[in-house]
Each structure stands twice: as C-alpha cells, then as structure tokens.
PDB file of N, CA and C in Angstrom:
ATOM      1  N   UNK A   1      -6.510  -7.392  -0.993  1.00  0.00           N
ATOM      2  CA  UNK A   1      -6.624  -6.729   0.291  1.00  0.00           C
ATOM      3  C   UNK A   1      -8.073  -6.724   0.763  1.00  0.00           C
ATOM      4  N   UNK A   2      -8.922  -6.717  -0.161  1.00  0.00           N
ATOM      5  CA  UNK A   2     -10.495  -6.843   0.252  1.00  0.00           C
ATOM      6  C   UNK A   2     -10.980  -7.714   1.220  1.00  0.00           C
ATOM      7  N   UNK A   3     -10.176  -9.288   0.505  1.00  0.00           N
ATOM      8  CA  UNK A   3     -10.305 -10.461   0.715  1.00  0.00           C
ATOM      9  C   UNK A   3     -10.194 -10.377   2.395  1.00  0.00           C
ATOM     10  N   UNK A   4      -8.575  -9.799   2.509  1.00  0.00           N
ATOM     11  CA  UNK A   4      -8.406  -9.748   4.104  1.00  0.00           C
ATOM     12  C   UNK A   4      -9.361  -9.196   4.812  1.00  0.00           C
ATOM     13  N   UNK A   5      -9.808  -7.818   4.856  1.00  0.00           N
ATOM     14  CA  UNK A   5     -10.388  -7.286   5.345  1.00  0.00           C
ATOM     15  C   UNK A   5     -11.941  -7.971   5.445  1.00  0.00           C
ATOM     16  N   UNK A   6     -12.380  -8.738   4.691  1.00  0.00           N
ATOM     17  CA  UNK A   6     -13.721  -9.606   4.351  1.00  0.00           C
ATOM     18  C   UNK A   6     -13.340 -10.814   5.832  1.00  0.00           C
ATOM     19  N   UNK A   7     -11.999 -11.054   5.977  1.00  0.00           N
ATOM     20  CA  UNK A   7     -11.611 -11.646   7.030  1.00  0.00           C
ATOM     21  C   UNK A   7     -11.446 -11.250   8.244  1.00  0.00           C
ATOM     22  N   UNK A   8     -11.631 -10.141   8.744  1.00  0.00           N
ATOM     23  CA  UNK A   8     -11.286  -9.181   9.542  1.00  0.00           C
ATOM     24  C   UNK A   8      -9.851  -8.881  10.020  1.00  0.00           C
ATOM     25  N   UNK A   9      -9.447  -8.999   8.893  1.00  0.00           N
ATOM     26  CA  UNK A   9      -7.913  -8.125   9.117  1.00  0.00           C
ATOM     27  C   UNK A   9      -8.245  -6.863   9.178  1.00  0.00           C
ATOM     28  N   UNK A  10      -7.300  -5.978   9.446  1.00  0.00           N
ATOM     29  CA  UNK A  10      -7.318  -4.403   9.729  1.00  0.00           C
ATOM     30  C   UNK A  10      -5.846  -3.976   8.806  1.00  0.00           C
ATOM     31  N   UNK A  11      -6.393  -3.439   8.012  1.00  0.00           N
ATOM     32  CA  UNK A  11      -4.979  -2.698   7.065  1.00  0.00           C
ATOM     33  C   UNK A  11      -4.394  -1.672   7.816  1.00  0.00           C
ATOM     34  N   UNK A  12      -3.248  -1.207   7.588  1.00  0.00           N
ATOM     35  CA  UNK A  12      -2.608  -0.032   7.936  1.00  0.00           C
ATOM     36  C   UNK A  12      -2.084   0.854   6.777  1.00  0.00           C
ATOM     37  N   UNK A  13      -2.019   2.373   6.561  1.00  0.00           N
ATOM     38  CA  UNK A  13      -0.921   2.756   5.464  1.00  0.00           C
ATOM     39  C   UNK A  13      -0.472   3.594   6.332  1.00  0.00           C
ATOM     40  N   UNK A  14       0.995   3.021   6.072  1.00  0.00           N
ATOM     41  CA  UNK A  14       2.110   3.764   6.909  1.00  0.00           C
ATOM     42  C   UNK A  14       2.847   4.917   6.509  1.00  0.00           C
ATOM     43  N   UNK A  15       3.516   5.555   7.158  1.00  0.00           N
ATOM     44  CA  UNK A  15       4.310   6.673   6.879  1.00  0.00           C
ATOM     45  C   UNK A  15       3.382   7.745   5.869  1.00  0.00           C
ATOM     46  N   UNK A  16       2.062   7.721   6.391  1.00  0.00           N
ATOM     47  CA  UNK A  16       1.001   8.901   5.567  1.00  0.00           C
ATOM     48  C   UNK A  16       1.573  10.109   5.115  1.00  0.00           C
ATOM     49  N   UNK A  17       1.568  10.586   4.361  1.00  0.00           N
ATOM     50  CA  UNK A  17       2.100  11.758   3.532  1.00  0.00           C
ATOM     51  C   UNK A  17       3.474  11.851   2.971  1.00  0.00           C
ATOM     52  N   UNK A  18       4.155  10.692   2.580  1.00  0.00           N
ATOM     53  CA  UNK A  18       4.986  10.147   2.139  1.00  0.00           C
ATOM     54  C   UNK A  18       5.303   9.557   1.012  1.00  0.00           C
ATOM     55  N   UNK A  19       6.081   9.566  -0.082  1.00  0.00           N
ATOM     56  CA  UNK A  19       6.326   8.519  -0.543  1.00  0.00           C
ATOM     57  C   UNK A  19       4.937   8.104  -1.467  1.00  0.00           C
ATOM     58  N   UNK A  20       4.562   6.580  -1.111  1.00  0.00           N
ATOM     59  CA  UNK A  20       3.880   6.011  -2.469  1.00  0.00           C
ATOM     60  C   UNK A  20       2.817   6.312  -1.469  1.00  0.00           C
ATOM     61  N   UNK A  21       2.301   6.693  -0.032  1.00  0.00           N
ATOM     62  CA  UNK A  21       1.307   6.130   0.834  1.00  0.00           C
ATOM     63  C   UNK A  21       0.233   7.759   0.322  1.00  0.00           C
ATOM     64  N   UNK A  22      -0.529   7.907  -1.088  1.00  0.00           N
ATOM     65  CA  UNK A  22      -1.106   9.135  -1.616  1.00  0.00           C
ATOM     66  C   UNK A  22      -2.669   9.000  -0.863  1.00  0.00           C
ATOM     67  N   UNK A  23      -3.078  10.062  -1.460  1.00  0.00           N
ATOM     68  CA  UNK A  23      -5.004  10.040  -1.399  1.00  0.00           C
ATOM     69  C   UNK A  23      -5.270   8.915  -2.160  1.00  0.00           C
ATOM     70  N   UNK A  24      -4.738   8.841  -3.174  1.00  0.00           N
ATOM     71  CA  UNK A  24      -5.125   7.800  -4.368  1.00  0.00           C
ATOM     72  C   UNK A  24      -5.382   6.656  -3.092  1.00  0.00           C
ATOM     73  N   UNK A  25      -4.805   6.031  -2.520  1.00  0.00           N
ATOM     74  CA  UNK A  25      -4.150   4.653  -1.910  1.00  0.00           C
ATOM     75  C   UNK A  25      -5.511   4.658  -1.098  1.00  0.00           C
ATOM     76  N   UNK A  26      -5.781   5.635  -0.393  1.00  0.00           N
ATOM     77  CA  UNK A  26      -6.451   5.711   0.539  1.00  0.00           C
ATOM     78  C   UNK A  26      -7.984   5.614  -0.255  1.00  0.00           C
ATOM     79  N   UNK A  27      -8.689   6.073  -0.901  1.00  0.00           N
ATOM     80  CA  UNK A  27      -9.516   5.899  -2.068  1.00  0.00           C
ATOM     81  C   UNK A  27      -9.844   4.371  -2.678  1.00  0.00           C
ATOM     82  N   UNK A  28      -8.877   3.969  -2.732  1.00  0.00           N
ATOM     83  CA  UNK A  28      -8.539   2.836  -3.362  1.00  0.00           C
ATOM     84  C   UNK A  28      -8.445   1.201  -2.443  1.00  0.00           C
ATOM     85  N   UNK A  29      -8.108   1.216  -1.416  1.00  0.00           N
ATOM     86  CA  UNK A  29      -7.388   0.139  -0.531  1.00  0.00           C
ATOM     87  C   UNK A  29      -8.522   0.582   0.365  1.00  0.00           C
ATOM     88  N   UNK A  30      -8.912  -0.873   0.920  1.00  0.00           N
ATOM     89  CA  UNK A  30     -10.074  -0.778   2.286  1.00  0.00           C
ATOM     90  C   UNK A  30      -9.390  -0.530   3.910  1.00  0.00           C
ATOM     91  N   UNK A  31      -8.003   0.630   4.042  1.00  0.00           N
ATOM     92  CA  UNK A  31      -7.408   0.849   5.430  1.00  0.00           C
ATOM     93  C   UNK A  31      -8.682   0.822   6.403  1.00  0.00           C
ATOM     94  N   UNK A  32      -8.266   0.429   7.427  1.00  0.00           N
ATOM     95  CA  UNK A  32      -8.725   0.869   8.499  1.00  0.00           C
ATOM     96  C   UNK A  32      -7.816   1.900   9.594  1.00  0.00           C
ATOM     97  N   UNK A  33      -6.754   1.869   9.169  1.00  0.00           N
ATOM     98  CA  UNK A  33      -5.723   2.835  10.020  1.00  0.00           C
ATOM     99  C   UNK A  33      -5.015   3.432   8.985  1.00  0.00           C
ATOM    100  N   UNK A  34      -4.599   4.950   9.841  1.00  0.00           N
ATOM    101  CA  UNK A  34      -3.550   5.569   9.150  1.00  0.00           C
ATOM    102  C   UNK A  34      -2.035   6.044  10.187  1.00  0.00           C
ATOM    103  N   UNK A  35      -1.062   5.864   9.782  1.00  0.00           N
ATOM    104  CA  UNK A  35      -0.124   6.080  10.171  1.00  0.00           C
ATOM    105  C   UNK A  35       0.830   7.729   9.813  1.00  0.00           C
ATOM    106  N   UNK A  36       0.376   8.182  10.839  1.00  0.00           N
ATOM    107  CA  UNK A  36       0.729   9.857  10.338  1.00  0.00           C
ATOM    108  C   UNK A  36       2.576   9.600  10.318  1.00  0.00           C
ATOM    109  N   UNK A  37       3.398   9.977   8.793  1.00  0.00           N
ATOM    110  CA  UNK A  37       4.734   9.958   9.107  1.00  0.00           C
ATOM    111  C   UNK A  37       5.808  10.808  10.011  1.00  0.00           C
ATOM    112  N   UNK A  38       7.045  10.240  10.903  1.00  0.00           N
ATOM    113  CA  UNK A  38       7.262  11.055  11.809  1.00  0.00           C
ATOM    114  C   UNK A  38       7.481  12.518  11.398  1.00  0.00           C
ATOM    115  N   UNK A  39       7.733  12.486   9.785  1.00  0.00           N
ATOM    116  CA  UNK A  39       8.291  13.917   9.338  1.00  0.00           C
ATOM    117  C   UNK A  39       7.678  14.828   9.997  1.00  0.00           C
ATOM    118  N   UNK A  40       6.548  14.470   9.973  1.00  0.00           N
ATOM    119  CA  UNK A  40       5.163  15.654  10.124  1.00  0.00           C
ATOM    120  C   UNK A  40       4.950  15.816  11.972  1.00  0.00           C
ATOM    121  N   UNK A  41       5.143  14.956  12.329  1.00  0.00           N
ATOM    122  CA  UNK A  41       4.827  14.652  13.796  1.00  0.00           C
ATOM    123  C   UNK A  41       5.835  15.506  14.735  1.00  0.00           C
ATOM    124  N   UNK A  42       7.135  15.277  14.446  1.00  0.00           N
ATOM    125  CA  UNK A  42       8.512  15.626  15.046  1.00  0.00           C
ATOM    126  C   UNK A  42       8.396  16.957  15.297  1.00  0.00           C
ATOM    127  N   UNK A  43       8.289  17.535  16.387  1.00  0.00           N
ATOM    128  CA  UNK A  43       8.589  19.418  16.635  1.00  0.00           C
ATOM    129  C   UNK A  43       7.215  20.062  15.520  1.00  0.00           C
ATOM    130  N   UNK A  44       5.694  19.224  15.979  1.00  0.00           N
ATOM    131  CA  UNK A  44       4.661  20.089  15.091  1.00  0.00           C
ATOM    132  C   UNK A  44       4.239  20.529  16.038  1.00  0.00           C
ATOM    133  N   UNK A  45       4.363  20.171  17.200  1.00  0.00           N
ATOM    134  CA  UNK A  45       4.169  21.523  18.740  1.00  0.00           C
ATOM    135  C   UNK A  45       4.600  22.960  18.408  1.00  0.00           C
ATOM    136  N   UNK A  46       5.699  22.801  18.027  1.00  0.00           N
ATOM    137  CA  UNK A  46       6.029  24.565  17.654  1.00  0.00           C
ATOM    138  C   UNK A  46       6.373  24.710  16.044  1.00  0.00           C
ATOM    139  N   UNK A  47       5.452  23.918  15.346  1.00  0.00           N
ATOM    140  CA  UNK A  47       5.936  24.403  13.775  1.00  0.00           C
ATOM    141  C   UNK A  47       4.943  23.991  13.065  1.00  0.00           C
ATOM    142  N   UNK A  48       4.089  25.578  12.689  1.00  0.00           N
ATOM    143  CA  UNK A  48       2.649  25.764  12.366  1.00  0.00           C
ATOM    144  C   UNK A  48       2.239  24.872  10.959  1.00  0.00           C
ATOM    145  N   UNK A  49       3.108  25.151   9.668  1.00  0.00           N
ATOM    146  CA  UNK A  49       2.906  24.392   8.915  1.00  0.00           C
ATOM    147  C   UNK A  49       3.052  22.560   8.976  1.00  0.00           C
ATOM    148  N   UNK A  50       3.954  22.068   9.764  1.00  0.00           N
ATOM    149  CA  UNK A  50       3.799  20.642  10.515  1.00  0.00           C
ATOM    150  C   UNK A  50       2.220  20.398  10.878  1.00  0.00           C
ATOM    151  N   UNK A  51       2.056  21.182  11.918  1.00  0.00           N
ATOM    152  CA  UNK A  51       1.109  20.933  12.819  1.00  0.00           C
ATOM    153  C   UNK A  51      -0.316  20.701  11.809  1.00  0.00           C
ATOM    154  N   UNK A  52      -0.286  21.833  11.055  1.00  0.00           N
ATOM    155  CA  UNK A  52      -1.403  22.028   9.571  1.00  0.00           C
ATOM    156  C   UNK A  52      -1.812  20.902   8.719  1.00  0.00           C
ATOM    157  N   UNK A  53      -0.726  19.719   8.421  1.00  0.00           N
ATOM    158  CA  UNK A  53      -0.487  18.693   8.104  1.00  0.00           C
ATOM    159  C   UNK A  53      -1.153  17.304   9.159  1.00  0.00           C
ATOM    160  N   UNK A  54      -0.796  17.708  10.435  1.00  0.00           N
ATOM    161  CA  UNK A  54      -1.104  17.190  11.657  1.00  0.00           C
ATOM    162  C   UNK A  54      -2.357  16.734  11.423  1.00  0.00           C
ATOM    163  N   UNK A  55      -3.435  18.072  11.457  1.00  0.00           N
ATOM    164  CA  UNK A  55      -4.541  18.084  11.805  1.00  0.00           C
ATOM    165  C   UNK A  55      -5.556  18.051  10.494  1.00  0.00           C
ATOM    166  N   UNK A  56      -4.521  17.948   9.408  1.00  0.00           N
ATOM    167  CA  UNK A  56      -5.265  18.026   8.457  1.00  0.00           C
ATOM    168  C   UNK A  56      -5.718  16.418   8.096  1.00  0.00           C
ATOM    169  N   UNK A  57      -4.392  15.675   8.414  1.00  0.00           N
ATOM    170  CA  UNK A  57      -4.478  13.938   8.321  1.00  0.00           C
ATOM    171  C   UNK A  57      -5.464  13.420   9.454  1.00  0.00           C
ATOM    172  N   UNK A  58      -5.507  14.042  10.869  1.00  0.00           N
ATOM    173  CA  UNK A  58      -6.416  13.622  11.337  1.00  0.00           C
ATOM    174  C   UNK A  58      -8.012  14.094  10.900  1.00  0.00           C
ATOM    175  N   UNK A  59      -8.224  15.139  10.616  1.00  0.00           N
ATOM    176  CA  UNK A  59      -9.163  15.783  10.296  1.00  0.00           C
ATOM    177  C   UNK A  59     -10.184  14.286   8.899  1.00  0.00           C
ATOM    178  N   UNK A  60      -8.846  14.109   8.201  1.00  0.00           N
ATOM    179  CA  UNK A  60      -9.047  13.272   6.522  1.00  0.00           C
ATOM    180  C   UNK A  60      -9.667  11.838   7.641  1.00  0.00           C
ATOM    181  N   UNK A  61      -8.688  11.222   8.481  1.00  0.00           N
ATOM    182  CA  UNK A  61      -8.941  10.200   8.786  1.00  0.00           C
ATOM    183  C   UNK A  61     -10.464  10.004   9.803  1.00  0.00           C
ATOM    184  N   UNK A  62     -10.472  10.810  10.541  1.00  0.00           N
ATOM    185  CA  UNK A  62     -11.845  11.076  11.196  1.00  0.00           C
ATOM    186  C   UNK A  62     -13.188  10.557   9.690  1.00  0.00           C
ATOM    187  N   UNK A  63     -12.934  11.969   9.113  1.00  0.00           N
ATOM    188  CA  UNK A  63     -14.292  11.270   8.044  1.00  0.00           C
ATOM    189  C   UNK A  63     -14.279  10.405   7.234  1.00  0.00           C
ATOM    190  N   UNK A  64     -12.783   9.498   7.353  1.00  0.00           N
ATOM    191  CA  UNK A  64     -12.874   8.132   6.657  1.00  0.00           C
ATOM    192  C   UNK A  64     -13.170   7.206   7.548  1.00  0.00           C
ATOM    193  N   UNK A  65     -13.349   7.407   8.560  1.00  0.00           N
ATOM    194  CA  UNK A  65     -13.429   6.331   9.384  1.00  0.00           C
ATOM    195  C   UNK A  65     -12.632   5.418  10.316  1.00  0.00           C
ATOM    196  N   UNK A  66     -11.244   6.211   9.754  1.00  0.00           N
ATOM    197  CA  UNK A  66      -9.977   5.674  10.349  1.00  0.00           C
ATOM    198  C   UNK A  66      -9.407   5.602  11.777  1.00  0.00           C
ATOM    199  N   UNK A  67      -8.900   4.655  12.406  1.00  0.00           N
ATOM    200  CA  UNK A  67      -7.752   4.811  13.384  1.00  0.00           C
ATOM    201  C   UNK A  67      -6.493   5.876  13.030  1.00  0.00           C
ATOM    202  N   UNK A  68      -6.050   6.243  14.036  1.00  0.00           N
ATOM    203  CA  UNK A  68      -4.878   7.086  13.470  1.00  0.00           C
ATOM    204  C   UNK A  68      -3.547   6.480  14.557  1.00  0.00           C
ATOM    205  N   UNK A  69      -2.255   6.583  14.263  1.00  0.00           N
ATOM    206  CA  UNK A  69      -1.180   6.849  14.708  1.00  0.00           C
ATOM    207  C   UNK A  69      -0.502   7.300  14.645  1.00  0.00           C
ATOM    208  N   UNK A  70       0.329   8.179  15.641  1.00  0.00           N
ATOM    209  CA  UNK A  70       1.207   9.102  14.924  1.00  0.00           C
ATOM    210  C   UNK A  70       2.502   8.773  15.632  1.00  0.00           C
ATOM    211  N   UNK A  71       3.416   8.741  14.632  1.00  0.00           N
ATOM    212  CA  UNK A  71       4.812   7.617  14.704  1.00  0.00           C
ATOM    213  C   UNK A  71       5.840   8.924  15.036  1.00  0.00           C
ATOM    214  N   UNK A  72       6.524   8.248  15.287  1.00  0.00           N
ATOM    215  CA  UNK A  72       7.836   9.639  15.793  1.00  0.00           C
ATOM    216  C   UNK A  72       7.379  10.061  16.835  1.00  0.00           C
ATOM    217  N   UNK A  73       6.669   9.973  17.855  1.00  0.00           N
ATOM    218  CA  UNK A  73       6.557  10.993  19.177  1.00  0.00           C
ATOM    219  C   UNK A  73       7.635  11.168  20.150  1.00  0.00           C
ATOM    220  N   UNK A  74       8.322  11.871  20.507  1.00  0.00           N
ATOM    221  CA  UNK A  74       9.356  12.145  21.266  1.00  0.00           C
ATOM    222  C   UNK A  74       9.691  13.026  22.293  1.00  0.00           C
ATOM    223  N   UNK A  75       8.727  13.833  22.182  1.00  0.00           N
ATOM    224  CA  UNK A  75       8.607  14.775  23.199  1.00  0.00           C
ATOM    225  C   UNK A  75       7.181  14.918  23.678  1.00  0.00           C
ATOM    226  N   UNK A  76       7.130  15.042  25.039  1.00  0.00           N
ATOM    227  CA  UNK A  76       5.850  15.018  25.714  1.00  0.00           C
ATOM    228  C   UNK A  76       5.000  16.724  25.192  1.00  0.00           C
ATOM    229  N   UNK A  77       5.860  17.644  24.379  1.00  0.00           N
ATOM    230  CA  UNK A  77       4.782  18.952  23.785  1.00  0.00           C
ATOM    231  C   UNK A  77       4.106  18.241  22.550  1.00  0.00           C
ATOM    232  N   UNK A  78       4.853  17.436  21.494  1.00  0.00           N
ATOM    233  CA  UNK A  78       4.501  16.947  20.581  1.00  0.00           C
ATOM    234  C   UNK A  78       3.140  16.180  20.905  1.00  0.00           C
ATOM    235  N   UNK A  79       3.428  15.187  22.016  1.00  0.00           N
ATOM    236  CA  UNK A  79       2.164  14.412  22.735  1.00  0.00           C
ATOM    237  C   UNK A  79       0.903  15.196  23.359  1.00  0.00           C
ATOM    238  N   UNK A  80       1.325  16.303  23.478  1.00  0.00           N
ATOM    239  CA  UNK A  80       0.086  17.034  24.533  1.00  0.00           C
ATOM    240  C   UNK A  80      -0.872  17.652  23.071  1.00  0.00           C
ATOM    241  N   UNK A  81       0.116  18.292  22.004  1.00  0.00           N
ATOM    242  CA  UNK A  81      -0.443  18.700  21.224  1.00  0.00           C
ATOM    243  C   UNK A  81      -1.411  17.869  20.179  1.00  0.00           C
ATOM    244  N   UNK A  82      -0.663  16.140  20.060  1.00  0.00           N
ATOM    245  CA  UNK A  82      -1.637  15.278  19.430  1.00  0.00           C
ATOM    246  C   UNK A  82      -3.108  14.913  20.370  1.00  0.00           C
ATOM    247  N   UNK A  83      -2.785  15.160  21.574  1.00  0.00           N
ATOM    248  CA  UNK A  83      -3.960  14.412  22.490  1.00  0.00           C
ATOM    249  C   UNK A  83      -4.710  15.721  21.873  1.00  0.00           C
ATOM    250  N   UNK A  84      -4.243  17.216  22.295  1.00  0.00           N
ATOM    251  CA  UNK A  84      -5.289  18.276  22.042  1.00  0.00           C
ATOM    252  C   UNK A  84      -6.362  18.229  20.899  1.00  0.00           C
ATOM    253  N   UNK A  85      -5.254  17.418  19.420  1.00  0.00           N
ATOM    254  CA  UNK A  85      -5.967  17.439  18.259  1.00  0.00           C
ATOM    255  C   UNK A  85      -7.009  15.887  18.273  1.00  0.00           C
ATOM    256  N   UNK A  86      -6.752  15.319  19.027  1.00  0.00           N
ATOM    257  CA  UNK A  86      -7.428  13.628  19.456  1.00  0.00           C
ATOM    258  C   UNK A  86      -6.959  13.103  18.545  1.00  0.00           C
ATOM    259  N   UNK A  87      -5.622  12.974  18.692  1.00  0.00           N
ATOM    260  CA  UNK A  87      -5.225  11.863  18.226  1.00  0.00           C
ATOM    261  C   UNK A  87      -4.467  11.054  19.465  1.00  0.00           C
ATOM    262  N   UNK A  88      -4.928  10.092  19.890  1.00  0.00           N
ATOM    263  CA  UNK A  88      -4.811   9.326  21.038  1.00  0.00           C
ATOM    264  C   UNK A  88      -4.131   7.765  21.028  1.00  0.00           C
ATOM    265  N   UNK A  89      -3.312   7.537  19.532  1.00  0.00           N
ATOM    266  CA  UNK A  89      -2.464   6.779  19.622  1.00  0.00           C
ATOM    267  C   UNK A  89      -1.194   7.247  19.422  1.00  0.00           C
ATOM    268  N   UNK A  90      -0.183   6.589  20.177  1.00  0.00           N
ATOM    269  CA  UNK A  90       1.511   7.432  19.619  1.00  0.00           C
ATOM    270  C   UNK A  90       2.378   6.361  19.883  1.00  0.00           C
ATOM    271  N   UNK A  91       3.368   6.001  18.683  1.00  0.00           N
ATOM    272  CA  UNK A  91       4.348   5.751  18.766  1.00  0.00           C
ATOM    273  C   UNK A  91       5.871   6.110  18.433  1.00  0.00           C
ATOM    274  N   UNK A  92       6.835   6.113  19.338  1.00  0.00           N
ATOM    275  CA  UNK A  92       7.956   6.694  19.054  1.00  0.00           C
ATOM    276  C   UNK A  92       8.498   6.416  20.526  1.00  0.00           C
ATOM    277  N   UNK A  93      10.030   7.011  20.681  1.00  0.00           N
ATOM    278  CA  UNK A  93      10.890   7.223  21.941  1.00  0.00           C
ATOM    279  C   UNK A  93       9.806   7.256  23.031  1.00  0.00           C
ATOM    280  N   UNK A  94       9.341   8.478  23.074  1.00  0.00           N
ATOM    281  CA  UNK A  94       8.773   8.733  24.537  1.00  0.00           C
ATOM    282  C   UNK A  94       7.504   7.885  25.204  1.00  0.00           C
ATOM    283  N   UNK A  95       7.196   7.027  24.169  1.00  0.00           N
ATOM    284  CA  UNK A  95       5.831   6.135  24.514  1.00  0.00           C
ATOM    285  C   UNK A  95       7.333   4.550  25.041  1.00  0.00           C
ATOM    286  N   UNK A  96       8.049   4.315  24.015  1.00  0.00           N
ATOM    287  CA  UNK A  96       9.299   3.152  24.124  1.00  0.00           C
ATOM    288  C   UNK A  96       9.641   3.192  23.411  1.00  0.00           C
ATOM    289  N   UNK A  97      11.363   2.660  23.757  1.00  0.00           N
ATOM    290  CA  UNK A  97      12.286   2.620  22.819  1.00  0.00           C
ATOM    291  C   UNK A  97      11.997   0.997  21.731  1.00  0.00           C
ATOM    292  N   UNK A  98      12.069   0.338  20.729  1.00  0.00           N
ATOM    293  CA  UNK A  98      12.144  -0.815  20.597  1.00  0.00           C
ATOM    294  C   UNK A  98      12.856  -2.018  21.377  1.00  0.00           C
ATOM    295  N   UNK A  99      11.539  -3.015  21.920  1.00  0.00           N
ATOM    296  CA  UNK A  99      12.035  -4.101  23.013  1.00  0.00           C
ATOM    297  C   UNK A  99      11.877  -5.234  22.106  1.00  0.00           C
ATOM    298  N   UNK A 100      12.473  -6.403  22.832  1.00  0.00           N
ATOM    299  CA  UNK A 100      11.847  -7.856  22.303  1.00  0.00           C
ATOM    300  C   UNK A 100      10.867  -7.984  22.740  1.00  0.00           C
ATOM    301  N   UNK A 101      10.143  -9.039  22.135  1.00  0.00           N
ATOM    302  CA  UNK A 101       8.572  -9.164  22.666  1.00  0.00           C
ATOM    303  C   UNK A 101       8.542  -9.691  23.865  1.00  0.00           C
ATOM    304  N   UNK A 102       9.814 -10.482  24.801  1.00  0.00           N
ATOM    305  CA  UNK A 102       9.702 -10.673  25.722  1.00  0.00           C
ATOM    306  C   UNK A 102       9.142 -10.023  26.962  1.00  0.00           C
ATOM    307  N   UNK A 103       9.896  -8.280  26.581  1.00  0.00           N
ATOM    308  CA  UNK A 103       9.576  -7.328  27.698  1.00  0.00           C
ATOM    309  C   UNK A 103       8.758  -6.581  27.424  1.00  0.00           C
ATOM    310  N   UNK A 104       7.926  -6.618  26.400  1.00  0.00           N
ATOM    311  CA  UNK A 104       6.376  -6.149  25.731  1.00  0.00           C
ATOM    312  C   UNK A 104       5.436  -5.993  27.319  1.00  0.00           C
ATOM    313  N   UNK A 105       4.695  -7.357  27.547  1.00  0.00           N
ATOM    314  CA  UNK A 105       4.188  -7.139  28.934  1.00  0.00           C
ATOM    315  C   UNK A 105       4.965  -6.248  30.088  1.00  0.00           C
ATOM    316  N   UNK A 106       6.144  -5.692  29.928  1.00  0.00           N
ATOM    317  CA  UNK A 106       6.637  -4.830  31.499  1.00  0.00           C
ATOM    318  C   UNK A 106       6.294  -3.202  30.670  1.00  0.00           C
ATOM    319  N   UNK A 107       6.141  -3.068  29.719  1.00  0.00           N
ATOM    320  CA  UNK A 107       6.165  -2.177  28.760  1.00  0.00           C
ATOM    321  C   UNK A 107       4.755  -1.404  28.883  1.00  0.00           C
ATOM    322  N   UNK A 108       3.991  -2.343  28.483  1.00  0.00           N
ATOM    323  CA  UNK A 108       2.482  -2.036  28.552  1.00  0.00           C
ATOM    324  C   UNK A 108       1.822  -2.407  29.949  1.00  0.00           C
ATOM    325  N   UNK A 109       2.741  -2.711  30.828  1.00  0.00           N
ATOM    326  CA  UNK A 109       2.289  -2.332  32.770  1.00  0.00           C
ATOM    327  C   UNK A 109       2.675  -0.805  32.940  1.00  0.00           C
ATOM    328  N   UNK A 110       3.769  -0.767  32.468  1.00  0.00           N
ATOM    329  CA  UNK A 110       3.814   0.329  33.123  1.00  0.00           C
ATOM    330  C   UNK A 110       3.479   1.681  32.691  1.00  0.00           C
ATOM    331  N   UNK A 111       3.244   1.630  31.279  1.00  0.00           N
ATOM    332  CA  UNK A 111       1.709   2.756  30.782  1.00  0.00           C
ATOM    333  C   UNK A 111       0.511   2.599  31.210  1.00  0.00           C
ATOM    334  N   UNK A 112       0.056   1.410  32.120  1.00  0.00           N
ATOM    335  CA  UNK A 112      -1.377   1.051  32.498  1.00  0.00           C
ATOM    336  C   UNK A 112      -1.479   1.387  33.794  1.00  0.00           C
ATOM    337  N   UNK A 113       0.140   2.212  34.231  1.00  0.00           N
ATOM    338  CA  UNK A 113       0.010   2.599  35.983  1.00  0.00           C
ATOM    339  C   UNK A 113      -0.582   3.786  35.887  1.00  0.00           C
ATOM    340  N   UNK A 114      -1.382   4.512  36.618  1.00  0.00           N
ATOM    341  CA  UNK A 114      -1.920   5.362  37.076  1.00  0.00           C
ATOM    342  C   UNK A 114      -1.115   6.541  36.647  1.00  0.00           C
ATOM    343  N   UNK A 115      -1.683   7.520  36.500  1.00  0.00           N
ATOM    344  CA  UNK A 115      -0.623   8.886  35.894  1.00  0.00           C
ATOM    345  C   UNK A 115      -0.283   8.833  34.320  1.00  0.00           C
ATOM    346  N   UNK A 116      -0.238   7.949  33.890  1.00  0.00           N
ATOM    347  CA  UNK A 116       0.305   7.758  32.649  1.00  0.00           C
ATOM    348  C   UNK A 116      -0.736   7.457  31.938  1.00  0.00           C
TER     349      UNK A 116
END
C-alpha cells in the first residue's frame, strides 16, 4: 500500500468504526481518507451518543490529516449536523440514489446548481 501511495494513489478505510477498519489500521496503512460507517451517521442529529462517535472520527481524522466521508446520509438534519461538525463530504440517499456512470454527469450538474 506504500508503494501506491509513493504513486499517488489515495487510500480509503471504509465503514470506520466497524468491523476489521480499527485504530490499529489507521496507525498502520498510509489512508488518506476515512469513511465514517452509516451506523454512526444515520439519525446522529438526534442521538447524542451517535453524534459523540460523529465528532469524535472527525475530530481523529482532522489530526491525521485525513479526508472524511460520511456514508449513509439521508436526511437533510443528519447533513446540516455533519456540515456544523465540517464534515463536508456525504454520501448516501439524499446526496443520490446509485446511477450508472452514464447519468453521473446529470448527477453532479445538478448539485453544482445554485442553492445546493
């Protein structure tokens, strides 16, 4: 994974606080992004220990240096509350549903319209 990154690839570890994706990994592997899992993301607008998790992964990723994303977004409180904490990437329902790459470009016009 070094190798890549010596190439300028950009790693990701997905589904953060999950599963095999530990501190260890993160310590260990040269990420440049972290992928907050939807568990944590889903209804952390109104659910304090979620949210705690929220801000604690962004908080980790900030002084690593990281990109962040936070997967599962579905509701525009969930979204207001990640922008509040700056986290300013989101994927899930309310950003799009999964397209073919065909309709990728009508996808990313129409988040680039004004208001949005």
């Amino acid at each position: 994974m070094a190798r890549l990154r010596l190439k300028g690839f950009g790693l990701s570890i997905d589904d953060f606080g999950t599963g095999w994706s530990s501190l260890a990994q993160l310590s260990q592997v040269p990420f440049t992004e972290l992928k907050i899992d939807q568990g944590f993301v889903t209804g952390a607008h109104s659910q304090p220990r979620k949210r705690a998790v929220v801000e604690a992964s962004l908080d980790l990723a900030r002084k690593l240096d990281l990109k962040v994303v936070a997967e599962g977004v579905e509701s525009v409180d969930d979204w207001q509350m990640l922008a509040e904490l700056g986290c300013g990437i989101a994927q899930g329902a309310l950003v799009s549903l999964p397209v073919p790459a065909a309709n990728l470009p009508d996808v990313v016009a129409h988040w680039r319209r004004p208001g949005y």
